[in-house]
Each structure stands twice: as structure tokens, then as C-alpha cells.
Protein backbone atom coordinates (compact mmCIF):
# COMPACT_ATOMS: atom_id res chain seq x y z
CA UNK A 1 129.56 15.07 -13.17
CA UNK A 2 129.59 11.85 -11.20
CA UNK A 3 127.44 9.20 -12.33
CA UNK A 4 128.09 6.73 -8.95
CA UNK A 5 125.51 4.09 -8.01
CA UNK A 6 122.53 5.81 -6.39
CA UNK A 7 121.11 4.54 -3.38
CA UNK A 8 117.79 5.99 -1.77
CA UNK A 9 118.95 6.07 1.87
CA UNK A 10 116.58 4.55 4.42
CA UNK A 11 116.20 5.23 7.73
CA UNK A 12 114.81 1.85 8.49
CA UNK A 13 118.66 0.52 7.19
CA UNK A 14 119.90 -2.21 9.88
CA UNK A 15 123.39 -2.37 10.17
CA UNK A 16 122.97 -5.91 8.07
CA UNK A 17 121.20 -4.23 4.93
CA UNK A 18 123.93 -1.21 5.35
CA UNK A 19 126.87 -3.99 4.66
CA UNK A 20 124.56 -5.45 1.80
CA UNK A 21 124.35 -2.13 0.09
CA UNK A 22 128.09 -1.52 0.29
CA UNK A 23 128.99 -5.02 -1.01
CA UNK A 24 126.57 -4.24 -4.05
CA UNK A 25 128.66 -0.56 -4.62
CA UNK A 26 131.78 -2.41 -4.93
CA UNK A 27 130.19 -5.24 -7.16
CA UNK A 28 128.90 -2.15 -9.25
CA UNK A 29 131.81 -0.05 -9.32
CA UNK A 30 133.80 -3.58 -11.08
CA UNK A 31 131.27 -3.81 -13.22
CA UNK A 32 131.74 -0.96 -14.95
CA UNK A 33 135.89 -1.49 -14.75
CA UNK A 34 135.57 -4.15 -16.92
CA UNK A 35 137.48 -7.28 -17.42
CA UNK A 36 140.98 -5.27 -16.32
CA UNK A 37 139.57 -4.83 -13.07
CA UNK A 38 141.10 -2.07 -10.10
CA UNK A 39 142.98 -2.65 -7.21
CA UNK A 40 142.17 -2.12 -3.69
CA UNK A 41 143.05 1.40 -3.83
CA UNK A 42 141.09 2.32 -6.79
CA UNK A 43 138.05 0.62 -4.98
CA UNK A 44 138.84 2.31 -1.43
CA UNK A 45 138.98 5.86 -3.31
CA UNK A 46 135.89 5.45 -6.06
CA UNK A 47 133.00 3.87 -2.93
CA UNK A 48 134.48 5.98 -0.26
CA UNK A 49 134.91 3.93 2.18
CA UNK A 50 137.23 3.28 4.95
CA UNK A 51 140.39 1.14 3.89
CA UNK A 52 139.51 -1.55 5.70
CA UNK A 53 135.75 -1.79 4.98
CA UNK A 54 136.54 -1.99 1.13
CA UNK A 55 138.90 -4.99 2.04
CA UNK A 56 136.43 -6.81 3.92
CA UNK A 57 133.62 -6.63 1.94
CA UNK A 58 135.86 -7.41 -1.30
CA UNK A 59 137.43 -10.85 0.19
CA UNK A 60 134.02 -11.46 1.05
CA UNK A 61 132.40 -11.40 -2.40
CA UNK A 62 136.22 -12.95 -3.77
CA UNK A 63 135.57 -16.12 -1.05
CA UNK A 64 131.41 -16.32 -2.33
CA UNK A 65 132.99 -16.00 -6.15
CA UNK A 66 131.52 -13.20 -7.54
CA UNK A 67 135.24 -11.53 -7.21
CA UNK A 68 138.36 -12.75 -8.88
CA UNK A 69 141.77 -11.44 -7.59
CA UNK A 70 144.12 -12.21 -10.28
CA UNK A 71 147.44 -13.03 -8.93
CA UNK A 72 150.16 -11.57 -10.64
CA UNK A 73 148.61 -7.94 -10.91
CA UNK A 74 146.49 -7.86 -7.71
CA UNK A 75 143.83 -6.15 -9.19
CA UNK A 76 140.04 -7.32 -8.80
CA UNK A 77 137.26 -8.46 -11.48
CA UNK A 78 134.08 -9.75 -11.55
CA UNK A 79 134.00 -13.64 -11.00
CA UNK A 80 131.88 -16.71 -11.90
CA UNK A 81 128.92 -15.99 -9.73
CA UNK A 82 128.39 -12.57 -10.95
CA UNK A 83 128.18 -13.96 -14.43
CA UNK A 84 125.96 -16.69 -12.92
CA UNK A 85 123.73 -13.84 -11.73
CA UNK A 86 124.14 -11.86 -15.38
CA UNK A 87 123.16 -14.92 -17.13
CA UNK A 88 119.76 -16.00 -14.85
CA UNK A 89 118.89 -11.85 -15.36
CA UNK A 90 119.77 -11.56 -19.41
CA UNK A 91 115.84 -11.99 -20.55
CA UNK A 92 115.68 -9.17 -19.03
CA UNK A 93 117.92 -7.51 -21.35
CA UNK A 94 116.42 -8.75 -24.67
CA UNK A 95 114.90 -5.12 -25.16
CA UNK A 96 117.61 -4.10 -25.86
CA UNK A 97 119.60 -6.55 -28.02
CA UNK A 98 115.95 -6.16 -30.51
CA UNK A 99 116.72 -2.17 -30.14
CA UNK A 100 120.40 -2.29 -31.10
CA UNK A 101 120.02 -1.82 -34.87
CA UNK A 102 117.38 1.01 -34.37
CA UNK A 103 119.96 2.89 -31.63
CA UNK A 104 122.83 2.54 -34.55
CA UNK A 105 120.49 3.87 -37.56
CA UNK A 106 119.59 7.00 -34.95
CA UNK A 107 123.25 7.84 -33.95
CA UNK A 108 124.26 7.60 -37.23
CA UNK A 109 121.33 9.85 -38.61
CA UNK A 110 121.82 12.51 -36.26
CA UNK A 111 125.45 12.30 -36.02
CA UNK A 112 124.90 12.66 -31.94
CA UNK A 113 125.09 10.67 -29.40
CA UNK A 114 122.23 7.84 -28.34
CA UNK A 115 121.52 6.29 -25.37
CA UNK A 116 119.24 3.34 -23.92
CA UNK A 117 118.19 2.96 -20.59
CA UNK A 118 115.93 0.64 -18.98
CA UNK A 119 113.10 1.28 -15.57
CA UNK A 120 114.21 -0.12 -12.78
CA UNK A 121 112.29 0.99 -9.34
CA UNK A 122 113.05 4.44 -8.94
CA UNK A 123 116.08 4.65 -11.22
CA UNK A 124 116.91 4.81 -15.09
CA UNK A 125 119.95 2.31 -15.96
CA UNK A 126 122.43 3.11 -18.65
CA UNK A 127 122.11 0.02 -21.30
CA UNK A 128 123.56 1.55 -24.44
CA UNK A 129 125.51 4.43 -25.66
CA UNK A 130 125.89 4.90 -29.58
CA UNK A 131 128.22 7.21 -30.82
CA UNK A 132 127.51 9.54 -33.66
CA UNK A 133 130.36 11.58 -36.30
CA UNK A 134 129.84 14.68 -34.81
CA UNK A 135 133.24 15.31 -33.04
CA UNK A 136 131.56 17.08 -29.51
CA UNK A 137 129.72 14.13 -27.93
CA UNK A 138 128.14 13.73 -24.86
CA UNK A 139 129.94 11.86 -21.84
CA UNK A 140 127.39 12.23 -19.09
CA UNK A 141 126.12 8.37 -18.99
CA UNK A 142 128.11 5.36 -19.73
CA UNK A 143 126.53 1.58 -19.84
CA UNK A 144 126.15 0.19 -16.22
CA UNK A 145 125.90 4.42 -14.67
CA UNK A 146 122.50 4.57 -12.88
CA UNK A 147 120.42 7.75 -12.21
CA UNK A 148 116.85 8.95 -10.58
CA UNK A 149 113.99 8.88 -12.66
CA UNK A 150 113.15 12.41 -13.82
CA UNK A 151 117.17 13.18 -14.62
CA UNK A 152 118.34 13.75 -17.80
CA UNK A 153 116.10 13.15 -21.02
CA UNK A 154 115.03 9.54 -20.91
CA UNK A 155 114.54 9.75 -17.10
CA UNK A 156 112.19 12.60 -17.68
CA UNK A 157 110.28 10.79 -20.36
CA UNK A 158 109.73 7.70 -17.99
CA UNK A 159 108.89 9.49 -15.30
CA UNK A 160 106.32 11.69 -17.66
CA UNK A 161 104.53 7.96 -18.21
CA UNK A 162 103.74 7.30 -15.08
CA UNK A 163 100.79 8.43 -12.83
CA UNK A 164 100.62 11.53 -11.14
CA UNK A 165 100.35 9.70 -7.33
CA UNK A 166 103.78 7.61 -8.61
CA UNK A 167 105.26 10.20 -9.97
CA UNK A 168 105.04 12.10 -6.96
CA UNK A 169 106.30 9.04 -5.32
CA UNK A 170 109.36 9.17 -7.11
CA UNK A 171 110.42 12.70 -6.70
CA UNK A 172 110.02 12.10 -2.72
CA UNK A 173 112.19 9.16 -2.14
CA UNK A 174 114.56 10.55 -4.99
CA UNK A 175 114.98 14.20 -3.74
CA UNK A 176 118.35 13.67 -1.48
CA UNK A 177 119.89 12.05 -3.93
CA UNK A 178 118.95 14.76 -6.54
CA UNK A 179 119.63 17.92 -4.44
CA UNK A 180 123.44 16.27 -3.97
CA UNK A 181 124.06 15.53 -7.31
CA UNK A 182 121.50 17.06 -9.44
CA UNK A 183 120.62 20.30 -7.80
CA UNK A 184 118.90 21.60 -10.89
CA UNK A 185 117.02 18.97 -11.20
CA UNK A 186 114.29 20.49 -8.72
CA UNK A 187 110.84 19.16 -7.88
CA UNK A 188 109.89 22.17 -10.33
CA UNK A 189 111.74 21.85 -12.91
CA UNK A 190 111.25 18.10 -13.40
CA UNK A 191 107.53 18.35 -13.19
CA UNK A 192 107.46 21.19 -15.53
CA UNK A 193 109.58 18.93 -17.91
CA UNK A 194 107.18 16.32 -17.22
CA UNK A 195 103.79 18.45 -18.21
CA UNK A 196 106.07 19.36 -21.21
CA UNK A 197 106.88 16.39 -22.36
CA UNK A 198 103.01 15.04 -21.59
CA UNK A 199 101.49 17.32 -24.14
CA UNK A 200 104.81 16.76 -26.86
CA UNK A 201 104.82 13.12 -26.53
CA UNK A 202 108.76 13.65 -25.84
CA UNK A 203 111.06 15.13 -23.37
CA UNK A 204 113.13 18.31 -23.99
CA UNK A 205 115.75 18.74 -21.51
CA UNK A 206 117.45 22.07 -21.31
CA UNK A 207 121.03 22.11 -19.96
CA UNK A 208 119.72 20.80 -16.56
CA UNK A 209 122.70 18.28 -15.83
CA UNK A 210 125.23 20.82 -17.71
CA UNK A 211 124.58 24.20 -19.39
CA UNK A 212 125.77 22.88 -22.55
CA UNK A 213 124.17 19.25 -22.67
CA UNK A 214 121.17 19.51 -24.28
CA UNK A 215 118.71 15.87 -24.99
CA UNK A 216 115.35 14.84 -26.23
CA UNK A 217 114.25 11.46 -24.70
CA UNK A 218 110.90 9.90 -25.32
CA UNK A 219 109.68 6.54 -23.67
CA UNK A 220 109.61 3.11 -24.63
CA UNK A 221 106.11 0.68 -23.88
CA UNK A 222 106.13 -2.90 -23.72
CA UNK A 223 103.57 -4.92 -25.67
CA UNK A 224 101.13 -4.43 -22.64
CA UNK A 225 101.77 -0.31 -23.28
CA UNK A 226 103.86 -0.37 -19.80
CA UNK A 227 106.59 2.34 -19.93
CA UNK A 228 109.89 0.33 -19.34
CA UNK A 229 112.86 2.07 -21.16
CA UNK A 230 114.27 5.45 -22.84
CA UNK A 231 115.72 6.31 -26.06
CA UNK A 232 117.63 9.88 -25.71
CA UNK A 233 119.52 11.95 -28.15
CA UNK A 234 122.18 14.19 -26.12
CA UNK A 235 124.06 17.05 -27.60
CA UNK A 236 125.52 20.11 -27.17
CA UNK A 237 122.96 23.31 -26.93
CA UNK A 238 123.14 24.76 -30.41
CA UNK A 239 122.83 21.49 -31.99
CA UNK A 240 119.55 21.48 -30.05
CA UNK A 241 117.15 24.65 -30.96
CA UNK A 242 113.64 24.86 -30.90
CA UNK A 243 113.21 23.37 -34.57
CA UNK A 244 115.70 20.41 -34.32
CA UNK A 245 114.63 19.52 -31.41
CA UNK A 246 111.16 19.05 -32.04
CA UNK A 247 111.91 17.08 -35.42
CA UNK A 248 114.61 14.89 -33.02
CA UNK A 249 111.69 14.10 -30.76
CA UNK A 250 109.28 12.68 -33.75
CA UNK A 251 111.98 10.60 -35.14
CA UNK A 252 112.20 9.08 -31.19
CA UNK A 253 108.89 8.63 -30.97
CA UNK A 254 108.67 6.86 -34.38
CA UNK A 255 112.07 4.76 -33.37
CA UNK A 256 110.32 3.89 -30.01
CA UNK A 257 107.10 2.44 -31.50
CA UNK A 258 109.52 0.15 -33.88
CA UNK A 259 111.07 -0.82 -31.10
CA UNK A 260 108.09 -2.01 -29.06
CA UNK A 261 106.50 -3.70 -32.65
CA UNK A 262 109.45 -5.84 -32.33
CA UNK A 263 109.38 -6.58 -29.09
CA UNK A 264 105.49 -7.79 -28.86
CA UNK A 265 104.96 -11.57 -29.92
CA UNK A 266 102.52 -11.65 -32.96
CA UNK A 267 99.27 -13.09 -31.84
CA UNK A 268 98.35 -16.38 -33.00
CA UNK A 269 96.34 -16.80 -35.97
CA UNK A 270 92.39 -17.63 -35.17
């Protein structure tokens, strides 16, 4: 299943905010590369986009520095400005460094795999992946892959926080994007995981992305009780039933309220 940057398309898109969106797909697609990089042809193939497009755009963001070209092998990386940019967004981030020992203790305890994933607009972004010992794990989501709110476990549970006129909301700008590459992912099967999950306090999701890949996902609040990131347990389906599932999605909920307890400042002393 691909996990490619998601982008809402807009009808309103001038021809200006088209080349913006396709710079920010190849600064994405290097992100998660990593520090080897890819070379033009990797970059061409993985955005789709004509040859020389992808060249264009990439010597653009190499002469503005948020693209190294190392010499010898050719191949492109992130450069000084994109760190620039990582740095001045990192508080951001904090969530997550403060839920890295909780993630751990879960993956370990269930032997599955765990992910994180943080709000941001209409999409849920891949922070984290833990690995448990259980030999089968769950590949769907790496760190950096983005998705629409209401797929997969954590999405659902986020989307399950909101209000009913935002929720809507979402699954109307998000619906090309999930009829492409989520087609199971219906308006009525996300809302029905959404009353579900309401009325557990968790999300259940039942081989929507594959038939096998089964996940419980519950939300994470900030100290003001906004909904701003996931915790998910994915596995395959028999490691999943009715019983186990349920007994996943209290130990979530429980790991979630640590989470935000250490997040929230202590108030000062009167």
C-alpha cells in the first residue's frame, strides 16, 4: 500500500501554488530517504513527475539550500535550510520525545507493533514506530508517511474527537484522496468506526487498509483536553479478537492519559 504525501487537491490551485506543492513532494519524499539520499531518477519515478520538472524544482531547492547534491555519488539529501526549518518547528515535536518511553513499554508489552502520530489539518503524521518480538509486524506507516484523518486506527480515533460539523468537514475535503488510495475507507465505514470508537473510548479498526492488518488506536489530549495525536497498536487479525482487542484499547487509553499528565505543566503553587 502506498503511503505517498497526500495532498487535498484544490481547484482554486494557481499555477504558482501547483509548483509550491511539488517542491514540498520532493522535499518530503528526501525526507524520508534519509541521510543517503536518491538520485534524480529515484525522485523522477517516486513524485511522478515529468523528468524535467523533478530537475527543476530539485536545483531549485539545492540553489535556496534545503538540497545537498553530494558530488561524488550524485545523489540528493536534505540540506542546511531544511534543518533550519526542522529546528525552528522541533517544540512542536516535544510530545513525542515525553511519549517515547511509554511507546517502548507498549511495544514491548504487547509484542506488536506501536505507532505515534500527530494532528496536523486534515492529516495524521507518522512520528514513531516501535517494534515489538512478535515476528509478523505491521509495515503500513513508517515515520515521516502522512495519511487522512479517519484512516487507519489512530486516524479514526482523532477524527472520533472532533465535532460532528468538523468531522464532516474532514471526510469532504479528504474523500478523493481516500477513494484512490483507501477505497474501503468509505464515508460509512469511517463514521461507523467513529460512533464505535465514541461509545468505547478507542478505535477498533477491522482490516480496512488490508484484510489482515488489524489496530486499536485511541487519542491523545493536550493539557487544554484538545485532541492532537494517536497511539495505535497494529497487528495481524487473529492477534486482534474481540477480547484482546478490547483489553489493547484500555491499556491505550491508560498509556494516553500518562502521556498527556506529562505533557501538562504543573500549576503553580497558591
Amino acid at each position: 500500500m502506498s503511503t505517498s504525501p497526500v495532498s487535498v487537491p484544490s481547484p482554486q490551485d494557481t499555477a504558482g501554488a501547483q509548483t509550491l506543492r511539488r517542491g514540498l513532494m520532493v522535499l518530503r519524499l528526501l525526507t524520508r530517504a534519509g541521510p543517503g539520499g536518491l538520485r534524480m531518477g529515484e525522485i523522477c519515478r517516486q513524485v511522478a513527475l515529468a523528468k524535467s520538472t523533478a530537475v527543476r524544482l530539485t536545483r531549485t531547492l539545492v540553489d535556496e539550500g534545503f538540497v545537498l547534491q553530494d558530488s561524488v555519488s550524485g545523489r540528493y539529501r536534505l540540506g542546511p535550510e531544511a534543518f533550519a526549518v526542522g529546528l525552528a518547528a522541533e517544540p512542536s515535536y516535544e510530545l513525542q520525545r515525553l511519549a517515547a518511553p511509554t511507546l517502548r513499554a507498549l511495544a514491548a508489552e504487547s509484542e506488536d507493533t506501536v505507532f505515534f502520530t500527530v494532528m496536523h489539518g486534515y492529516e495524521n503524521i507518522c512520528l514513531s514506530r516501535d517494534e515489538g518480538d512478535f515476528p509478523i509486524r505491521n509495515q503500513l506507516l513508517k515515520p515521516g508517511d502522512r495519511v487522512p484523518l479517519g484512516v487507519g486506527a489512530g486516524g479514526c480515533a482523532l477524527l472520533a474527537a472532533l465535532a460532528d460539523d468538523e468531522v464532516a468537514k474532514v471526510l469532504a475535503l479528504t474523500q478523493p484522496v481516500r477513494q484512490q488510495k483507501y477505497p474501503r475507507c468509505t464515508d460509512d465505514a469511517v463514521l461507523r468506526l467513529v460512533r464505535e470508537a465514541r461509545e468505547r473510548g478507542f478505535c477498533v479498526m477491522p482490516g480496512l487498509l488490508l484484510p489482515d492488518a488489524f489496530a486499536v488506536g485511541t487519542v491523545v489530549r493536550d493539557g487544554n483536553g484538545q485532541p492532537v495525536a494517536s497511539i495505535s497498536v497494529a497487528a495481524i487479525k487473529s492477534r486482534l479478537g474481540a477480547t484482546r482487542s478490547t483489553l489493547v484499547g484500555h491499556r491505550l487509553v491508560q498509556a494516553s492519559a500518562q502521556i498527556t499528565a506529562l505533557a501538562t505543566p504543573p500549576r503553580p503553587a497558591r
